[in-house]
N, C-alpha and C. Protein backbone atom coordinates (compact mmCIF):
# COMPACT_ATOMS: atom_id res chain seq x y z
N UNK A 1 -53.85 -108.45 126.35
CA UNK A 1 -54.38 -109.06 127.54
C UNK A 1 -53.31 -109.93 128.18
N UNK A 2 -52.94 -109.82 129.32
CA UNK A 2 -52.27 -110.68 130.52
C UNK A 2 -53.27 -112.04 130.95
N UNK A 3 -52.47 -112.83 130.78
CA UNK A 3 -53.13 -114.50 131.26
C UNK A 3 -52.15 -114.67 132.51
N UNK A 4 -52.47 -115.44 133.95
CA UNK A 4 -51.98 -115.30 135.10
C UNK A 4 -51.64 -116.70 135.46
N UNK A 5 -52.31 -117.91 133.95
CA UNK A 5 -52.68 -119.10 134.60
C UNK A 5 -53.46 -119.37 135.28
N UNK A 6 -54.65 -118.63 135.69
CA UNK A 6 -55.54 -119.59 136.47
C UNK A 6 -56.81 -119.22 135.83
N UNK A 7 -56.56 -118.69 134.42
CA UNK A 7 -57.99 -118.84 133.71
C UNK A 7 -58.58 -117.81 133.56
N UNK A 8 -57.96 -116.43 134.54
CA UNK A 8 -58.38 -115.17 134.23
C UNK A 8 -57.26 -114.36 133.46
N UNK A 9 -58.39 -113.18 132.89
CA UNK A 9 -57.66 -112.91 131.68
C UNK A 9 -57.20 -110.82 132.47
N UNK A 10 -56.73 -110.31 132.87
CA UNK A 10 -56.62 -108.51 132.96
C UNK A 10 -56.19 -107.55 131.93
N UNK A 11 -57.09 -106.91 131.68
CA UNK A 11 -56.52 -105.69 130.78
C UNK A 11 -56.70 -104.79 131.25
N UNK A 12 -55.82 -103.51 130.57
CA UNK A 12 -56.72 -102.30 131.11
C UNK A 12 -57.00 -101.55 130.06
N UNK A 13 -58.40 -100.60 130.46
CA UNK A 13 -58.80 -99.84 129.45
C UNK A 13 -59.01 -98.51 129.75
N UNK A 14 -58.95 -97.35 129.20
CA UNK A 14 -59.22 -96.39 129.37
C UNK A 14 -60.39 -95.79 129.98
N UNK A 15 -61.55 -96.52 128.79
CA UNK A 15 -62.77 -96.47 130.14
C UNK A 15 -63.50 -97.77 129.46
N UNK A 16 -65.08 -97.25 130.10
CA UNK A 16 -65.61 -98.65 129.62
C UNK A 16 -66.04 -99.06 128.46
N UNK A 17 -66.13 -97.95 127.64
CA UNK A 17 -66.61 -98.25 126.38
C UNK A 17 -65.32 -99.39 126.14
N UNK A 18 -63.99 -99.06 126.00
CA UNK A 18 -63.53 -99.20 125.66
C UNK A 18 -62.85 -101.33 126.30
N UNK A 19 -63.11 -101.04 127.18
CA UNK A 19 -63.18 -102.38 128.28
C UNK A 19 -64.26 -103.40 127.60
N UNK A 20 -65.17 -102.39 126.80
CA UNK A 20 -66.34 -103.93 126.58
C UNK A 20 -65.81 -104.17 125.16
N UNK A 21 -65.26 -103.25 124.61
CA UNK A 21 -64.62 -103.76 123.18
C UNK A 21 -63.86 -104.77 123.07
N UNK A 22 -62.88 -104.24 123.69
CA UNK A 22 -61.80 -105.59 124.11
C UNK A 22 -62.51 -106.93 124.84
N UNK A 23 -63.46 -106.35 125.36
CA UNK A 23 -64.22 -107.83 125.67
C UNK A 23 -64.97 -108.69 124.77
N UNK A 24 -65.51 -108.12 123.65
CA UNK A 24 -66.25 -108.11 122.68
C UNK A 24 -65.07 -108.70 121.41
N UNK A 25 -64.31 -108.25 121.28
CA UNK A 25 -63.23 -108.92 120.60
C UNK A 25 -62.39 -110.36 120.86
N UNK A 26 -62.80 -110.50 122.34
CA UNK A 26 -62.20 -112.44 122.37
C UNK A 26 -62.94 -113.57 121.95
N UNK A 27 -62.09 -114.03 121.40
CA UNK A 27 -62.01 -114.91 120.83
C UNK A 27 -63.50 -116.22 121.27
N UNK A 28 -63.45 -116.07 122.70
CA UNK A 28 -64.05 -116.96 123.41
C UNK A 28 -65.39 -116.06 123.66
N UNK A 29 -65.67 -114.92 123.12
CA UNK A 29 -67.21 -114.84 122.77
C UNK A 29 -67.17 -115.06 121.51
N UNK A 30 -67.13 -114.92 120.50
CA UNK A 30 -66.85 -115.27 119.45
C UNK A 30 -67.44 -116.56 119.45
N UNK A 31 -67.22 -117.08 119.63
CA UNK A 31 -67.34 -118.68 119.91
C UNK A 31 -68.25 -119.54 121.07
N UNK A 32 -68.45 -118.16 122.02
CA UNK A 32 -69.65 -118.42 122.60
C UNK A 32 -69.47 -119.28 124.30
N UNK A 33 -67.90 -119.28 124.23
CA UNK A 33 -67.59 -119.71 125.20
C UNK A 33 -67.29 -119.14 126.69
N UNK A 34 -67.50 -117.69 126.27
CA UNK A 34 -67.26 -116.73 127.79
C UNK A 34 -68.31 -117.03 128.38
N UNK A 35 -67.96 -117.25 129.87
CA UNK A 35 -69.08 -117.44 130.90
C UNK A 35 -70.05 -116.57 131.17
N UNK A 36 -70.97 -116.77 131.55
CA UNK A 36 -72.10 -115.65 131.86
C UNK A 36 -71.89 -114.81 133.27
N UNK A 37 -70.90 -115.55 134.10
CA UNK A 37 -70.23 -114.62 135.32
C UNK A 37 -69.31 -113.51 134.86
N UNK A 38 -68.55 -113.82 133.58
CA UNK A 38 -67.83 -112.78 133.09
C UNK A 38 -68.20 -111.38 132.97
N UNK A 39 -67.13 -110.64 133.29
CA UNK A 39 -67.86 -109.22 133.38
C UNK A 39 -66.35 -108.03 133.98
N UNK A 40 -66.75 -106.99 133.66
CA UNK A 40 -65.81 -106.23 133.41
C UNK A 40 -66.39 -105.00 135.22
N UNK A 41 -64.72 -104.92 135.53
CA UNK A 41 -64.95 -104.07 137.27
C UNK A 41 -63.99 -103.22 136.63
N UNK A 42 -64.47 -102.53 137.51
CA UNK A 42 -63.64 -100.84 137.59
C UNK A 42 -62.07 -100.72 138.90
């Protein structure tokens, strides 16, 4: 994952399964801290 400094995070994924994994793998759900605006675009 690329950090830009302003708090957003870009990756890319092949498709979406694969986009919510990697989303599913930070750290900051984990922990419960990803926002509820968070969310994965095409």
């Amino acid at each position: 994952m690329e950090h830009d400094g302003t708090g957003l995070s870009v990756t890319q994924a092949e498709n979406l399964e694969q986009a919510q994994a990697l989303v599913n793998s930070s750290p900051r759900v984990r922990d419960g801290m990803l926002a509820d605006s968070a969310r994965v675009v095409e």
